[in-house]
C-alpha atoms as a PDB file:
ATOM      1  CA  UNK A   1      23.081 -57.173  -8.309  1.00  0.00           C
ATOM      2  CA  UNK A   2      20.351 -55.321  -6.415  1.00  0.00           C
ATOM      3  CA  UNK A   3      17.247 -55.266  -7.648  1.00  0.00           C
ATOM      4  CA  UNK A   4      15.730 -51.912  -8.207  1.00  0.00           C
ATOM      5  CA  UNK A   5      11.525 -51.194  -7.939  1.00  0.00           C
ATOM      6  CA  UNK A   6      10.533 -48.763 -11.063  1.00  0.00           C
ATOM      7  CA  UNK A   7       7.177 -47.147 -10.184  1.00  0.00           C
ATOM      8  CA  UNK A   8       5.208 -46.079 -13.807  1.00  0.00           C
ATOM      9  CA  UNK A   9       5.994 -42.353 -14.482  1.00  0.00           C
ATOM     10  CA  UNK A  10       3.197 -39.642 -13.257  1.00  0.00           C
ATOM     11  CA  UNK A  11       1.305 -37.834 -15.424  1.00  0.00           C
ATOM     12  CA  UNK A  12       2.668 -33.745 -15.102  1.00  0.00           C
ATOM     13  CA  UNK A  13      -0.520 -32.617 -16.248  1.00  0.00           C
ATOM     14  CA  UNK A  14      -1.923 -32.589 -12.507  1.00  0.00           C
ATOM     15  CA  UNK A  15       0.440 -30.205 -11.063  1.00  0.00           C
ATOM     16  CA  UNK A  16      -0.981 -26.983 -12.145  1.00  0.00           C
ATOM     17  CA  UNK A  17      -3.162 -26.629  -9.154  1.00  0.00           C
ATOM     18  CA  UNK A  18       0.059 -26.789  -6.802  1.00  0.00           C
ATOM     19  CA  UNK A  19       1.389 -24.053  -8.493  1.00  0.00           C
ATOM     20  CA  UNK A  20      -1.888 -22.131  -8.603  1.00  0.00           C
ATOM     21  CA  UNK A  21      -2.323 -22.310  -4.751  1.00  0.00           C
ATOM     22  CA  UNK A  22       1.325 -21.335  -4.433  1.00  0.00           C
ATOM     23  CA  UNK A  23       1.128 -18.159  -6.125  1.00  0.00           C
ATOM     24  CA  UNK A  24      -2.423 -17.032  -4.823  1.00  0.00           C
ATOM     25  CA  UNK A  25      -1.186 -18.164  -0.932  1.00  0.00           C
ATOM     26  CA  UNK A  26       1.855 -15.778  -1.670  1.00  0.00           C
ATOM     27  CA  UNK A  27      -0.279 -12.962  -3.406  1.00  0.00           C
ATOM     28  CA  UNK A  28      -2.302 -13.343  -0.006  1.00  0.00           C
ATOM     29  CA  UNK A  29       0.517 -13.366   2.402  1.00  0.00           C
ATOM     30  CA  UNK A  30       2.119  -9.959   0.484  1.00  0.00           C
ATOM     31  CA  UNK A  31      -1.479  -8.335   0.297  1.00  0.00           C
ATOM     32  CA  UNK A  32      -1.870  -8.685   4.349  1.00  0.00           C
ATOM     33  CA  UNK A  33       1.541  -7.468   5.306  1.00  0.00           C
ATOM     34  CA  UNK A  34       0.838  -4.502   3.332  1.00  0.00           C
ATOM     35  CA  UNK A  35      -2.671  -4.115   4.461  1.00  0.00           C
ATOM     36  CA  UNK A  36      -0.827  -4.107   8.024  1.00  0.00           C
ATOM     37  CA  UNK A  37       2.322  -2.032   7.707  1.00  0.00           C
ATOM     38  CA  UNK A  38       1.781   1.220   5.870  1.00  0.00           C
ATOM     39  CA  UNK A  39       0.292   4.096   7.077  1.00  0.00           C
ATOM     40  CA  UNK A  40       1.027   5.795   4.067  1.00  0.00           C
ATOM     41  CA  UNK A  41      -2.475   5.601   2.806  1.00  0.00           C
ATOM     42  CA  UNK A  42      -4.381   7.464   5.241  1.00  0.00           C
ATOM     43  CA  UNK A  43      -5.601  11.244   4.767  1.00  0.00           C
ATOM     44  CA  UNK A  44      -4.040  13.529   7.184  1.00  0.00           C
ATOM     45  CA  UNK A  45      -7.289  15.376   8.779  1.00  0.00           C
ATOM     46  CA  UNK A  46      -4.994  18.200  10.177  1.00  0.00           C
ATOM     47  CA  UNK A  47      -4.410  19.464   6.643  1.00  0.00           C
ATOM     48  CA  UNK A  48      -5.090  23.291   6.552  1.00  0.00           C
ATOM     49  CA  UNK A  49      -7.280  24.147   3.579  1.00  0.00           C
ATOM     50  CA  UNK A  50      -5.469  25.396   1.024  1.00  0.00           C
ATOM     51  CA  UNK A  51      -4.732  29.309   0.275  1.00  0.00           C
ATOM     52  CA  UNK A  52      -7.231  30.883  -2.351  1.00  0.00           C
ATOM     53  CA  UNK A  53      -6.131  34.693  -2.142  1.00  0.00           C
ATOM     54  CA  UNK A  54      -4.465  36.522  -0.239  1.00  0.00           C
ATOM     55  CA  UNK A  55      -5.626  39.597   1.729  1.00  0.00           C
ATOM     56  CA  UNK A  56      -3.346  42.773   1.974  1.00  0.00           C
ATOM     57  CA  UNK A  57      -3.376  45.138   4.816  1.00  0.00           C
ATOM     58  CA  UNK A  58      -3.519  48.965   3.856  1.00  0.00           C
ATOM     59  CA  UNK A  59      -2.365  51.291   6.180  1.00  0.00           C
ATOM     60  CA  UNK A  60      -4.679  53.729   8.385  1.00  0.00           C
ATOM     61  CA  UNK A  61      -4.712  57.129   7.831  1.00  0.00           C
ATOM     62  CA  UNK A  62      -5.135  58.051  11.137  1.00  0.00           C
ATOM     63  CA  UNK A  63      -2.480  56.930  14.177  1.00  0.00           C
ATOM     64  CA  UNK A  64      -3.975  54.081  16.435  1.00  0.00           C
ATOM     65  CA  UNK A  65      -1.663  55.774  18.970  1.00  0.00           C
ATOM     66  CA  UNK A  66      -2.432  59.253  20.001  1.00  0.00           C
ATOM     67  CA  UNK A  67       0.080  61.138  21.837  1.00  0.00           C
END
């Protein structure tokens, strides 16, 4: 028969930090590619202001044009 070497069993109660710097370092990695993709986020400066009223032209009782 072979003769087998059984190592004492770990305590799981230490592995909560792995997991913890597994999550944040993938919370990090999605936060930068977004930081660094979109554009969507940024305010157009070319914008025309927005329409308050409107004016209406009235017609001129006397002919621009004379003849």
């Amino acid at each position: 028969m072979a003769q087998l070497d059984v190592e004492p069993k770990k305590d799981k109660n230490n592995d909560w930090w792995k997991w913890l710097l597994g999550i944040l370092a993938a919370i990090i990695i999605i936060w930068v590619i977004l930081e660094n993709t979109g554009d969507d986020d940024d305010i157009i400066e070319d914008e025309p202001d927005p329409i308050t009223a409107i004016e209406h032209n009235t017609l001129l009782t006397t002919p621009v044009f004379e003849v």
